[in-house]
C-alpha atoms as a PDB file:
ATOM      1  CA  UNK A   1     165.293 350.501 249.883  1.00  0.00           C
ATOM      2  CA  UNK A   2     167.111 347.054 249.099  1.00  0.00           C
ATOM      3  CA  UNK A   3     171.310 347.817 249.090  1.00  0.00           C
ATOM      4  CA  UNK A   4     173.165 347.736 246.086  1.00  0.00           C
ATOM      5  CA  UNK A   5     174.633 344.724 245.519  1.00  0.00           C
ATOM      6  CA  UNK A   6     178.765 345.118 245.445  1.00  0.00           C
ATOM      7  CA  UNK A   7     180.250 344.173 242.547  1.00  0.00           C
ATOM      8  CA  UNK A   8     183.744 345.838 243.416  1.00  0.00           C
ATOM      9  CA  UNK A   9     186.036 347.758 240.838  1.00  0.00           C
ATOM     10  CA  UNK A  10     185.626 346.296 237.476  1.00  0.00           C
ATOM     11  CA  UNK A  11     181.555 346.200 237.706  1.00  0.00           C
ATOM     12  CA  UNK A  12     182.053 349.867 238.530  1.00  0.00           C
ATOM     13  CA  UNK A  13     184.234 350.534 235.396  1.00  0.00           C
ATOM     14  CA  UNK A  14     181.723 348.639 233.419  1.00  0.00           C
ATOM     15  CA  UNK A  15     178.891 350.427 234.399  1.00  0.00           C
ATOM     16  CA  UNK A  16     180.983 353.536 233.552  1.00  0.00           C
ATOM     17  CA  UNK A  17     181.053 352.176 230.064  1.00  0.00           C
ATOM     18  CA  UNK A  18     177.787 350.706 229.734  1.00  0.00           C
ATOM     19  CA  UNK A  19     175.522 353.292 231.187  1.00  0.00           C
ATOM     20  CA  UNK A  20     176.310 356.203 228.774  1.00  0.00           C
ATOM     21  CA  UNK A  21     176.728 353.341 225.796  1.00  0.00           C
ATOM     22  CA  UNK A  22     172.904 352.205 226.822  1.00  0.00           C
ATOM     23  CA  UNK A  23     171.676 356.154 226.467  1.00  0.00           C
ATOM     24  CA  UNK A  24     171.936 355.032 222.724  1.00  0.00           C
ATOM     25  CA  UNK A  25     168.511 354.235 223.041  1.00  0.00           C
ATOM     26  CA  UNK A  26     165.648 354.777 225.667  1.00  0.00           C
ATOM     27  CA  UNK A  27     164.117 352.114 227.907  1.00  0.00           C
ATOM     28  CA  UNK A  28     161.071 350.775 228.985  1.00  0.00           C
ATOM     29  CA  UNK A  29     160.672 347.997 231.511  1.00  0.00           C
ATOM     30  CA  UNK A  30     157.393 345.979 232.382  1.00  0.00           C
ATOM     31  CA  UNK A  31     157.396 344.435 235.692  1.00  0.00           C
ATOM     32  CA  UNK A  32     160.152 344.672 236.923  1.00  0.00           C
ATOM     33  CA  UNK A  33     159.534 344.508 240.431  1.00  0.00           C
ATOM     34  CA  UNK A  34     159.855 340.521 239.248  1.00  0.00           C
ATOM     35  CA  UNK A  35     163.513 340.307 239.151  1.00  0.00           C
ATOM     36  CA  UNK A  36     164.799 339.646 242.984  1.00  0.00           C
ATOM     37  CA  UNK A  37     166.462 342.386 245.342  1.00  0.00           C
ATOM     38  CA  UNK A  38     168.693 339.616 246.696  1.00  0.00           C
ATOM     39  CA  UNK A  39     169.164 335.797 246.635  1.00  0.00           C
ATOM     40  CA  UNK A  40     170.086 333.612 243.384  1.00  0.00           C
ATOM     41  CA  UNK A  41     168.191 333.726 240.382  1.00  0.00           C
ATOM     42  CA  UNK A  42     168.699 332.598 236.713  1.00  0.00           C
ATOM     43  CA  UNK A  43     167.526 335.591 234.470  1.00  0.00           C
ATOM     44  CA  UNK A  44     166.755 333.910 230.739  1.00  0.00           C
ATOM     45  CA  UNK A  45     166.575 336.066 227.826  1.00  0.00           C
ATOM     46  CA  UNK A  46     166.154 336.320 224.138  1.00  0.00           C
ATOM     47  CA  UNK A  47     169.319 337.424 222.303  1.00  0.00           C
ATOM     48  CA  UNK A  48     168.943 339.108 218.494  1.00  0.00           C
ATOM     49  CA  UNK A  49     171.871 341.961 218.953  1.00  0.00           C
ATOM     50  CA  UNK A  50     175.497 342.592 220.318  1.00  0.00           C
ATOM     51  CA  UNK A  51     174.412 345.367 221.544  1.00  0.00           C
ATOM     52  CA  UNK A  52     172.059 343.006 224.207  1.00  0.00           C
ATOM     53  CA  UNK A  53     174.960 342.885 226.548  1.00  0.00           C
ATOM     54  CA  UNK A  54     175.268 346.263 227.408  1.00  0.00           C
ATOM     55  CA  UNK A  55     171.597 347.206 227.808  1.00  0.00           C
ATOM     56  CA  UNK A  56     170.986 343.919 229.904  1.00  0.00           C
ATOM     57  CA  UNK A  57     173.738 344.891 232.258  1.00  0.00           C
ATOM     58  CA  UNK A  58     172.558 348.088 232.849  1.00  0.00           C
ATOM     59  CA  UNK A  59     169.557 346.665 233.273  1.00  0.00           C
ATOM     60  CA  UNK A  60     169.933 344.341 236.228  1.00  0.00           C
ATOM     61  CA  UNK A  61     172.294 346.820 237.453  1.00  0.00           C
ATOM     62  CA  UNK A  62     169.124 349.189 238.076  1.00  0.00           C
ATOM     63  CA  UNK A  63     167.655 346.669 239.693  1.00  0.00           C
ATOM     64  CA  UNK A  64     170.608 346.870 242.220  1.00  0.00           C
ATOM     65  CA  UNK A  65     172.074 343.642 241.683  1.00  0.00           C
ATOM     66  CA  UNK A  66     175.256 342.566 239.968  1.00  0.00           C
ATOM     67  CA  UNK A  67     174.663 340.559 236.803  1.00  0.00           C
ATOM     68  CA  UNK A  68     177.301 337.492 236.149  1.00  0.00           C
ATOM     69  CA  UNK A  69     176.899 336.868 232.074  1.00  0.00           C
ATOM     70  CA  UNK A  70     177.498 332.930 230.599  1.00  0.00           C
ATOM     71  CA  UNK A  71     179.569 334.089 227.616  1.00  0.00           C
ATOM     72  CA  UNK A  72     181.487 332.569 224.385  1.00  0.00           C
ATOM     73  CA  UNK A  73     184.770 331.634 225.715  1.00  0.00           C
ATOM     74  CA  UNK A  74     186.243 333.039 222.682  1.00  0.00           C
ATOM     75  CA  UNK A  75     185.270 336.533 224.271  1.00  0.00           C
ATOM     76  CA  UNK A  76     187.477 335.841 227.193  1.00  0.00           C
ATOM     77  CA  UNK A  77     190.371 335.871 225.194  1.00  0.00           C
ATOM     78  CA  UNK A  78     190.115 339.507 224.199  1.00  0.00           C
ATOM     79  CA  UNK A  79     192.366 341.485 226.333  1.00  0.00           C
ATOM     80  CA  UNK A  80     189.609 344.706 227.167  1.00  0.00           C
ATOM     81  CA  UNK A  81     186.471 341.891 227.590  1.00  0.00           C
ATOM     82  CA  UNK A  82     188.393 339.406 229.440  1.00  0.00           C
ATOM     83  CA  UNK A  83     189.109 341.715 232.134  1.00  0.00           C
ATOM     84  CA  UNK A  84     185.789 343.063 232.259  1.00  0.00           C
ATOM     85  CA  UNK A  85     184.033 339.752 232.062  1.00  0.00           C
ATOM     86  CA  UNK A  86     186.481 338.004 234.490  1.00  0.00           C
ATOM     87  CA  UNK A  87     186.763 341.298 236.558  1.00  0.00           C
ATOM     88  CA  UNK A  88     182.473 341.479 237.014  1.00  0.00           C
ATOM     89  CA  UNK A  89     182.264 337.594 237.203  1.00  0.00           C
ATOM     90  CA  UNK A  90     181.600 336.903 233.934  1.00  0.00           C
ATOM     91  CA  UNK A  91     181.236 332.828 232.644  1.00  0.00           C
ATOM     92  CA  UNK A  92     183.414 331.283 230.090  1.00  0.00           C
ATOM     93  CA  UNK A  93     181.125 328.766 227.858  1.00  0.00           C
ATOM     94  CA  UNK A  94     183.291 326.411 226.072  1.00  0.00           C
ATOM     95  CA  UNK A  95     181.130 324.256 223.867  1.00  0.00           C
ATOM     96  CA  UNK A  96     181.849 320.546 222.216  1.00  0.00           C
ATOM     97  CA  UNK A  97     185.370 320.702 224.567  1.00  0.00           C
ATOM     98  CA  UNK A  98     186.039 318.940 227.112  1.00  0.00           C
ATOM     99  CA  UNK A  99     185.816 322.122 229.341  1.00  0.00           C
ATOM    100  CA  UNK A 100     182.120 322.319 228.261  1.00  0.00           C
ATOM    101  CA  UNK A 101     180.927 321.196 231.715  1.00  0.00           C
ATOM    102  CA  UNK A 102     183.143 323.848 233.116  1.00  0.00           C
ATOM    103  CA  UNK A 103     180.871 326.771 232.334  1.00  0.00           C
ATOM    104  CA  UNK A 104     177.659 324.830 234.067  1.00  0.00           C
ATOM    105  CA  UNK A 105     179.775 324.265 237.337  1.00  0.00           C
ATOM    106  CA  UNK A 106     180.650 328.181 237.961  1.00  0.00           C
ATOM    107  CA  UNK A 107     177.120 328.595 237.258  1.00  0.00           C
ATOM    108  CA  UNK A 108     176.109 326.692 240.084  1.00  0.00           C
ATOM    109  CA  UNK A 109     178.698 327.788 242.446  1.00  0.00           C
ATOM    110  CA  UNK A 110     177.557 331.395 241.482  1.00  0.00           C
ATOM    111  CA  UNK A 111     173.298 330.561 241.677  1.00  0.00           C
ATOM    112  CA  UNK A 112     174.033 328.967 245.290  1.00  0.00           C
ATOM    113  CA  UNK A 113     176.446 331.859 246.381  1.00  0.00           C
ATOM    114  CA  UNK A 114     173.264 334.156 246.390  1.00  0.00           C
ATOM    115  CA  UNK A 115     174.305 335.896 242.682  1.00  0.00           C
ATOM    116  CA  UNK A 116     172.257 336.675 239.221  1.00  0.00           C
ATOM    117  CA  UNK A 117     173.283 334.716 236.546  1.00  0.00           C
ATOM    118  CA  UNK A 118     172.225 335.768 232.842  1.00  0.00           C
ATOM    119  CA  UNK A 119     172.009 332.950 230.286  1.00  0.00           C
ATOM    120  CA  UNK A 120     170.791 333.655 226.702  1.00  0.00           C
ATOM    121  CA  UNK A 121     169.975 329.803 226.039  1.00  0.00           C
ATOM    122  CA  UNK A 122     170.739 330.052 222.229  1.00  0.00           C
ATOM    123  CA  UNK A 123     173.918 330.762 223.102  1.00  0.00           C
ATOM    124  CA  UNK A 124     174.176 333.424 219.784  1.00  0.00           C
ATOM    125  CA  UNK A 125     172.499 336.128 218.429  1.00  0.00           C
ATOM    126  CA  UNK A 126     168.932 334.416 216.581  1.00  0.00           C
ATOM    127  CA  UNK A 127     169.369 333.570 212.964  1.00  0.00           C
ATOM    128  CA  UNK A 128     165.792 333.725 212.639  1.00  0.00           C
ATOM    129  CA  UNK A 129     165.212 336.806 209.955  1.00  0.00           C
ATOM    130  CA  UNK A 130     162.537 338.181 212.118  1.00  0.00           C
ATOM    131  CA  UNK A 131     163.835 338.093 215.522  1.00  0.00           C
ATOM    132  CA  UNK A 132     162.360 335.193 216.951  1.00  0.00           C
ATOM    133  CA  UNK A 133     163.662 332.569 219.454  1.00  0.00           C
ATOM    134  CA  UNK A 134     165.142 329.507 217.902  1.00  0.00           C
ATOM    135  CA  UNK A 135     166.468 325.881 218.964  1.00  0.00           C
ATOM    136  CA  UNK A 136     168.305 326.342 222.635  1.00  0.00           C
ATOM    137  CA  UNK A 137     171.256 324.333 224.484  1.00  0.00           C
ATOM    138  CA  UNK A 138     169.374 322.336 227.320  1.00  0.00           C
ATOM    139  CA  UNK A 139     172.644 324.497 229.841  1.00  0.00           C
ATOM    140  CA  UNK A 140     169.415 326.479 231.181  1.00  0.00           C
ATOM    141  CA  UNK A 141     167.673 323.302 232.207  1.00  0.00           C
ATOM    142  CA  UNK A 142     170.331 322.053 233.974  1.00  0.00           C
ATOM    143  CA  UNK A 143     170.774 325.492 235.767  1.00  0.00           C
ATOM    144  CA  UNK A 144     166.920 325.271 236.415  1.00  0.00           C
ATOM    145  CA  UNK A 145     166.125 322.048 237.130  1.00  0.00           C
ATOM    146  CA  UNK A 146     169.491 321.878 239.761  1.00  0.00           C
ATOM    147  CA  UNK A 147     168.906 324.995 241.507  1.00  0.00           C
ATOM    148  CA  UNK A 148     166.487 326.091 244.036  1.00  0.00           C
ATOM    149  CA  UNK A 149     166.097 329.550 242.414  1.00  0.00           C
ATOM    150  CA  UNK A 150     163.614 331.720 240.865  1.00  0.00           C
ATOM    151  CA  UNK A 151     163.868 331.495 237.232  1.00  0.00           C
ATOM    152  CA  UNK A 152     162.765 334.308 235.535  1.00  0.00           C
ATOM    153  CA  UNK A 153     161.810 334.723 231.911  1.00  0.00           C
ATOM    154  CA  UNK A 154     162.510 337.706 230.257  1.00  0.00           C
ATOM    155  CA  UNK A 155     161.865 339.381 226.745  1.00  0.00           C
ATOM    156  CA  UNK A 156     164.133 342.327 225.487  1.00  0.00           C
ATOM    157  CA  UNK A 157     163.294 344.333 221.893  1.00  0.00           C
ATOM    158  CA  UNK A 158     164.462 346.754 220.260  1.00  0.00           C
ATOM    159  CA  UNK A 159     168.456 346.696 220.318  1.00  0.00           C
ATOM    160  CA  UNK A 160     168.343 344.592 216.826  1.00  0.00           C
ATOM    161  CA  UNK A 161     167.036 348.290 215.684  1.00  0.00           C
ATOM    162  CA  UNK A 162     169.809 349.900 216.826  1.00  0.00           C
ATOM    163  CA  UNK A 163     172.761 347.549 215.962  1.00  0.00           C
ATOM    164  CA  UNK A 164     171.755 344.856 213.793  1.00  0.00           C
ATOM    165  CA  UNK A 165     175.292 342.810 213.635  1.00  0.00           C
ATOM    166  CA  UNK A 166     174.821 340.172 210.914  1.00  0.00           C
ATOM    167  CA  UNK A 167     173.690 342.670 208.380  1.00  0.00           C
ATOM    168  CA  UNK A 168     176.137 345.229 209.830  1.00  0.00           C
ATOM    169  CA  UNK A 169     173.920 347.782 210.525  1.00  0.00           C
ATOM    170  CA  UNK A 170     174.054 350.697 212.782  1.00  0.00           C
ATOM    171  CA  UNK A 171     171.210 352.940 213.385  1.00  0.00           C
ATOM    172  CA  UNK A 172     171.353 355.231 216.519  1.00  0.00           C
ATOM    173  CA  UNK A 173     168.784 357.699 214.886  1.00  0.00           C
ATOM    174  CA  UNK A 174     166.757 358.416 215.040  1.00  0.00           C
ATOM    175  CA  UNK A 175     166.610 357.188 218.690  1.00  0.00           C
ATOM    176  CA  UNK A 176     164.582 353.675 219.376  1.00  0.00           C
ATOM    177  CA  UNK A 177     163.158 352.409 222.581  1.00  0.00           C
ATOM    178  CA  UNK A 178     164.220 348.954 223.988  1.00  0.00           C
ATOM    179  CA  UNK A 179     161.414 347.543 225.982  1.00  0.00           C
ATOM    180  CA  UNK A 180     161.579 344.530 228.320  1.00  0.00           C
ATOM    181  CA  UNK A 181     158.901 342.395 230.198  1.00  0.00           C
ATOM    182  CA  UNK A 182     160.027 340.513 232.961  1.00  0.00           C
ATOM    183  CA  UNK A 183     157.371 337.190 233.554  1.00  0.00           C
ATOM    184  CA  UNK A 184     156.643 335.355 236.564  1.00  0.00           C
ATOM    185  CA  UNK A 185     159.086 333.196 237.922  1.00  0.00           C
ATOM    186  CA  UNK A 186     158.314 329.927 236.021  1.00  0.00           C
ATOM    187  CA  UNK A 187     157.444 327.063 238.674  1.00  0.00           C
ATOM    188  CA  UNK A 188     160.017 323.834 238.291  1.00  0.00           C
ATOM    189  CA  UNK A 189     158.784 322.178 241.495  1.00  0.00           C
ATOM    190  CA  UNK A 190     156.995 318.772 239.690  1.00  0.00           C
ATOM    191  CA  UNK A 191     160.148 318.607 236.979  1.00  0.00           C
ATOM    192  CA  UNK A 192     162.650 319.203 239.715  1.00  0.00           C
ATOM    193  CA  UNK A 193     161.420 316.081 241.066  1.00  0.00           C
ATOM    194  CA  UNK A 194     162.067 313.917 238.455  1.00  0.00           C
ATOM    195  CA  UNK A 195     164.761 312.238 237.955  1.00  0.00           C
ATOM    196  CA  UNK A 196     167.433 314.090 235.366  1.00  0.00           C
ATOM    197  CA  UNK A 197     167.937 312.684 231.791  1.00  0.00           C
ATOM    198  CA  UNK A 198     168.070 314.250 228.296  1.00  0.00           C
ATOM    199  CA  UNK A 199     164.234 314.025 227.184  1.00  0.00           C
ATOM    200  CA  UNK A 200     163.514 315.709 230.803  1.00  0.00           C
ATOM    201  CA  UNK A 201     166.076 318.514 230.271  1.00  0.00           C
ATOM    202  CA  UNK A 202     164.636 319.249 226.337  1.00  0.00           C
ATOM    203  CA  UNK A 203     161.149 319.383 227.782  1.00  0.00           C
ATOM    204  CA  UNK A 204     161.969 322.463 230.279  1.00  0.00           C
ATOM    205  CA  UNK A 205     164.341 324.159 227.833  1.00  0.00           C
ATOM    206  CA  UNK A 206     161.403 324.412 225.882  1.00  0.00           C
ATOM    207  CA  UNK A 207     158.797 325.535 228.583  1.00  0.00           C
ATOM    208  CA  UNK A 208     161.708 328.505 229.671  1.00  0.00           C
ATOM    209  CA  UNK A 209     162.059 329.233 226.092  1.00  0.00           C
ATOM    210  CA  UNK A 210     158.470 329.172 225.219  1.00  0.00           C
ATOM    211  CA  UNK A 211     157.539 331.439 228.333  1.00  0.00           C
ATOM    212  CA  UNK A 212     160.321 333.804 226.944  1.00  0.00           C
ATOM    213  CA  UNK A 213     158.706 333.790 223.555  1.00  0.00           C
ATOM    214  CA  UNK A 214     155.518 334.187 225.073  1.00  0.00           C
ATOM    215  CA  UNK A 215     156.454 337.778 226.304  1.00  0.00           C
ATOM    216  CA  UNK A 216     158.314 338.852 223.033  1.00  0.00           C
ATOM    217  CA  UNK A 217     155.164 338.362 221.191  1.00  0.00           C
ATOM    218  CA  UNK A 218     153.852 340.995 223.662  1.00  0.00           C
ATOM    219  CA  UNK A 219     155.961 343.065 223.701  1.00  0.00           C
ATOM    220  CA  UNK A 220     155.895 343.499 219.695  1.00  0.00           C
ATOM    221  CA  UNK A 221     152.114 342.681 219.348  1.00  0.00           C
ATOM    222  CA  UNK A 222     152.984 340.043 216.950  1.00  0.00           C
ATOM    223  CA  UNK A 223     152.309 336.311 216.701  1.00  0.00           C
ATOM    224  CA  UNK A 224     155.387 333.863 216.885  1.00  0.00           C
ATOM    225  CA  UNK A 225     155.994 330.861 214.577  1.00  0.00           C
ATOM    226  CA  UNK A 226     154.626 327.848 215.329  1.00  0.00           C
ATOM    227  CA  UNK A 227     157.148 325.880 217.708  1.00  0.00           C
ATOM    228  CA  UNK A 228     159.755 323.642 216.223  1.00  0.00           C
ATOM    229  CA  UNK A 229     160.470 320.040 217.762  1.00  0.00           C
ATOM    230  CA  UNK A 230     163.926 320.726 220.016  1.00  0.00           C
ATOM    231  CA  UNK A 231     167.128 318.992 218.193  1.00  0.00           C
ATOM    232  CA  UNK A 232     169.784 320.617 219.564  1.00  0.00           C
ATOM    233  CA  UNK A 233     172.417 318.662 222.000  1.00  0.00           C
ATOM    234  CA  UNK A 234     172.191 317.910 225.321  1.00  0.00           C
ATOM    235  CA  UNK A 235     174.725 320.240 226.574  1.00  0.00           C
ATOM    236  CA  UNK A 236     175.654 323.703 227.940  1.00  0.00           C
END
């Protein structure tokens, strides 16, 4: 059996929180013999509840590995989360400052120091009504395109039924199921090759992104919009 990953004593008082927190609702994983037992890797994932978070982290964690979340700066500022995301190696993302590229560096220190790094590329909770992915920064692409590392899509559902935050809704019972599919590591090798620039970096944002929306229409047997032209920024 692959060793736990040590996270030291505020991922252990995390998963002391999380774990019994994430019995809220049951799980269900598919494949995930896909995330790595050790190295770097860039786990990217949909994002429609704030109750994501916690289930992800348990998540990984069961996979033995320590994850290190890219988070709203703003949540660094709260004394309980900062020391648990600081504590547990947790990434501040400052956006349209000029600590913006910040965020990306610790990323890459953290992706070449052998870690997990979870990135929901929206950077919010979807303001789609039904769930689905929308417009993402082009941060993941840099993360992707700059690393050597698997990147792995993933697709989460079933925490929007549970704690649905932007209609304030909060529905432990009666108890729902949140069900993940992990996807093959997506090969960069041809667009690593390239050289870097903005049209580059839009194009495999939207081939993570469309690989992660891929498996969410599994996962709830549903067909997804049609795909939207990317407009967002160039940026983390």
């Amino acid at each position: 059996m692959t060793k736990r990953e040590r996270g030291g004593f505020w991922v252990g008082f995390t998963a002391a929180i999380f774990y019994p927190l994430s019995w809220l609702a049951g799980h269900r994983y598919r494949n995930v013999d896909r995330v790595p037992r050790q190295g770097g890797a860039l786990l990217v994932l949909n994002h429609v509840s704030h109750f994501d978070p916690v289930v992800d982290a348990v998540f990984v964690h069961r996979q033995r590995r320590v994850p290190r979340f890219m988070a709203k700066a703003s949540l660094f500022t709260v004394p309980v989360f900062k020391r648990i995301l600081y504590g547990s190696g947790g990434i501040p993302v400052y956006r349209n400052t000029t600590s913006a590229g910040d965020a990306l560096r610790e990323a890459h220190r953290t992706l070449r120091e052998g870690k997990i790094v979870v990135i929901y590329p929206e950077g919010t909770i979807s303001k789609d009504p039904d769930g689905w992915m929308k417009h993402s920064y082009t941060g993941v692409a840099r993360l992707a395109l700059e690393n050597d590392v698997p990147v792995i899509p993933i697709a989460r559902w079933g925490t929007n039924l549970v704690f649905d935050g932007y209609n304030k809704k909060f529905r432990p019972l009666p108890r729902k199921t949140v069900e993940y599919h992990i996807g093959e590591p997506i090969d960069l090798g041809k667009h690593r090759a390239l050289p870097q620039d903005g049209p580059l970096r839009r194009e495999v944002t939207d081939l993570i992104t469309g690989e992660v929306t891929a498996l969410l229409a599994e996962l709830r047997g549903e067909r997804p919009p049609a795909a939207e032209p990317g407009t967002k920024a160039d940026d983390a």
